[in-house]
C-alpha atoms as a PDB file:
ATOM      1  CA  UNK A   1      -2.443  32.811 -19.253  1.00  0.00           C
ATOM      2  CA  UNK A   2      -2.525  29.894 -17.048  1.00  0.00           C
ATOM      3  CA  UNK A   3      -2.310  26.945 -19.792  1.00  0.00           C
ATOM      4  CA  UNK A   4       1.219  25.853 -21.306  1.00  0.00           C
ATOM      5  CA  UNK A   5       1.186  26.068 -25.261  1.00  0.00           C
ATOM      6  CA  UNK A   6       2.844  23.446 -27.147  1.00  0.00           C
ATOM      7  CA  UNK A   7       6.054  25.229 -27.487  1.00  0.00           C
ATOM      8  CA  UNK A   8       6.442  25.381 -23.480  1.00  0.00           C
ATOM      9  CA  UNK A   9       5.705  21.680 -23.717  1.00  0.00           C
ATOM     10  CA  UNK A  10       8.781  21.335 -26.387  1.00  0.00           C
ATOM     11  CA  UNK A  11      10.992  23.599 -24.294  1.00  0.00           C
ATOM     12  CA  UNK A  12      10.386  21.026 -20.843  1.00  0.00           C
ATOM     13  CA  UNK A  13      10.842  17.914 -23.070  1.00  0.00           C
ATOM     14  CA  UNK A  14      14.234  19.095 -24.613  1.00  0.00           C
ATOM     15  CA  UNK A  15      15.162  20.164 -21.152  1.00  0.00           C
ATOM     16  CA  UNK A  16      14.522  16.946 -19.625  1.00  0.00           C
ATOM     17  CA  UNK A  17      16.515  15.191 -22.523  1.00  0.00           C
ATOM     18  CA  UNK A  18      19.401  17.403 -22.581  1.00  0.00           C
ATOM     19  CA  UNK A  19      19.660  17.114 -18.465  1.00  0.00           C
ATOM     20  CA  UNK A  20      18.762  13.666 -18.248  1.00  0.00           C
ATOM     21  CA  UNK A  21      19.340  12.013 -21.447  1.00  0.00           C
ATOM     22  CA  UNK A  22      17.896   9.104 -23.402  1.00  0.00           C
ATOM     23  CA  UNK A  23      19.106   6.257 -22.397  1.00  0.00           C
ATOM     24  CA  UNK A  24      18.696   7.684 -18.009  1.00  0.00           C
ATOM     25  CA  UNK A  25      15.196   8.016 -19.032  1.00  0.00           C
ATOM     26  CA  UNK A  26      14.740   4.766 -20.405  1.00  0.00           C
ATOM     27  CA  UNK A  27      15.951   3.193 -17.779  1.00  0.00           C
ATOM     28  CA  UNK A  28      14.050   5.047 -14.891  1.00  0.00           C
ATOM     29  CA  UNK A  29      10.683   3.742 -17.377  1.00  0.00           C
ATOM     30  CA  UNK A  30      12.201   0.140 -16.948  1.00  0.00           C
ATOM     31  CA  UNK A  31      12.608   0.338 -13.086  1.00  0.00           C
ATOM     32  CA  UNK A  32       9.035   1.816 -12.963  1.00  0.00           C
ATOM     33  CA  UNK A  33       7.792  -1.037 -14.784  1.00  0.00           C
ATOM     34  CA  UNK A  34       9.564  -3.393 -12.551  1.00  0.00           C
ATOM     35  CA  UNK A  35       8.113  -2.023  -9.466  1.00  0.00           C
ATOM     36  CA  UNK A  36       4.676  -2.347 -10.669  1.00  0.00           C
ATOM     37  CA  UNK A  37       4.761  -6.073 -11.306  1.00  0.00           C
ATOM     38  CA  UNK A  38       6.534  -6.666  -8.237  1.00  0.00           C
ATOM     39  CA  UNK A  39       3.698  -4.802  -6.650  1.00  0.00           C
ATOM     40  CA  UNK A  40       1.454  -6.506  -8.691  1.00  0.00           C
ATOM     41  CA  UNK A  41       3.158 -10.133  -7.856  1.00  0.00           C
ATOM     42  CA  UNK A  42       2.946  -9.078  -4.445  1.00  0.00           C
ATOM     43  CA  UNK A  43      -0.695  -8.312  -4.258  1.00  0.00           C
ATOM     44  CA  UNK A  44      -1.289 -11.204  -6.186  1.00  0.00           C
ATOM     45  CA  UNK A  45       0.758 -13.715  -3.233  1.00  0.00           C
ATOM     46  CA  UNK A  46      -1.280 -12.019  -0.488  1.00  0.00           C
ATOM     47  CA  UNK A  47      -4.838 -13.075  -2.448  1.00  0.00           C
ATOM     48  CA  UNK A  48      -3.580 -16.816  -2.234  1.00  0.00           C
ATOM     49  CA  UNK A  49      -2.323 -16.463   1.165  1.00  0.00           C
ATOM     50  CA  UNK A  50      -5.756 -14.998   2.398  1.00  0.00           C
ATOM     51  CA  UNK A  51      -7.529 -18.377   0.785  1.00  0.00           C
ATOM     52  CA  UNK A  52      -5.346 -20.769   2.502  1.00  0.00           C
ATOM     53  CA  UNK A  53      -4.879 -19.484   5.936  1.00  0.00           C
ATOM     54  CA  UNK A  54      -6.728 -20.938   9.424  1.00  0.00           C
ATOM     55  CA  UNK A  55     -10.124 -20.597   9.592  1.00  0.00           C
ATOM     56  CA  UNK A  56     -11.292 -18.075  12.353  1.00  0.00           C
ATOM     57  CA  UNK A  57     -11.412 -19.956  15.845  1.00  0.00           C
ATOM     58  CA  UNK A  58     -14.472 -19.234  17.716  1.00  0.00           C
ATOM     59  CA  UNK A  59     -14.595 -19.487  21.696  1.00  0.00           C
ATOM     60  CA  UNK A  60     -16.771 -21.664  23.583  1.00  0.00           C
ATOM     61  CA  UNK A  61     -18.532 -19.528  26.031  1.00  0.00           C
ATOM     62  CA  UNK A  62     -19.705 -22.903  27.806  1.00  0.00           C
ATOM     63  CA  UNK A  63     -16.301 -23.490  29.242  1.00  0.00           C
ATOM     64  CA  UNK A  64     -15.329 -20.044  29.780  1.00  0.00           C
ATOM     65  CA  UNK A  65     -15.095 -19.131  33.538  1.00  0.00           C
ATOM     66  CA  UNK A  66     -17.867 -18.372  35.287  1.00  0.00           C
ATOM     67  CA  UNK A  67     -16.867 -15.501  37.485  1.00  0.00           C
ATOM     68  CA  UNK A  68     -18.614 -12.380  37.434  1.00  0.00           C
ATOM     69  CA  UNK A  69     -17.109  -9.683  35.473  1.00  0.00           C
ATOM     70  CA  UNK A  70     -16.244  -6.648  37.202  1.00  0.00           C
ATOM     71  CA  UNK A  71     -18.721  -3.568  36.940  1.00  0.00           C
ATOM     72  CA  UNK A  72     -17.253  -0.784  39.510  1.00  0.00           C
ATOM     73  CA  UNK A  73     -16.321   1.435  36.397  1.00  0.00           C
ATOM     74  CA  UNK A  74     -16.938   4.511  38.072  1.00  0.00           C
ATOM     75  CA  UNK A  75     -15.424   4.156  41.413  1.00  0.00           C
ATOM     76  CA  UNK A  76     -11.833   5.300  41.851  1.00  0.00           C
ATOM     77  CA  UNK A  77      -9.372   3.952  44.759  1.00  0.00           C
ATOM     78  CA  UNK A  78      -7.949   7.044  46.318  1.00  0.00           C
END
């Protein structure tokens, strides 16, 4: 009842054909494949950029002010 039989599976395909035809349909499968390399080219320019940017800086805590930080977290100026 719930599974389509090979004849509903001809009926959609000629459907699709006759409101889409060929040629629309080959060209939507050429823009698809398009996107995915660029996607793929993409990715692929983000790896390399990864491996050559900065290093992480670190921070020096020796030269860092030495003032106290502030701890009142739970009083509240009225």
């Amino acid at each position: 009842m719930g599974s389509l039989s090979i004849w509903h599976w001809i009926v959609v395909i000629a459907v699709v054909l006759l409101l889409f035809g060929r040629g629309k349909i080959s060209d939507l499968m050429g823009d698809v494949a398009q996107g995915i390399k660029a996607f793929k080219k993409g990715m692929k320019d983000d790896e390399t950029a990864d491996k050559a940017a900065e290093p992480v800086k670190s921070i020096d805590h020796n030269s860092a002010s030495s003032a106290p930080a502030r701890t009142d977290v739970g009083s509240k100026a009225v």
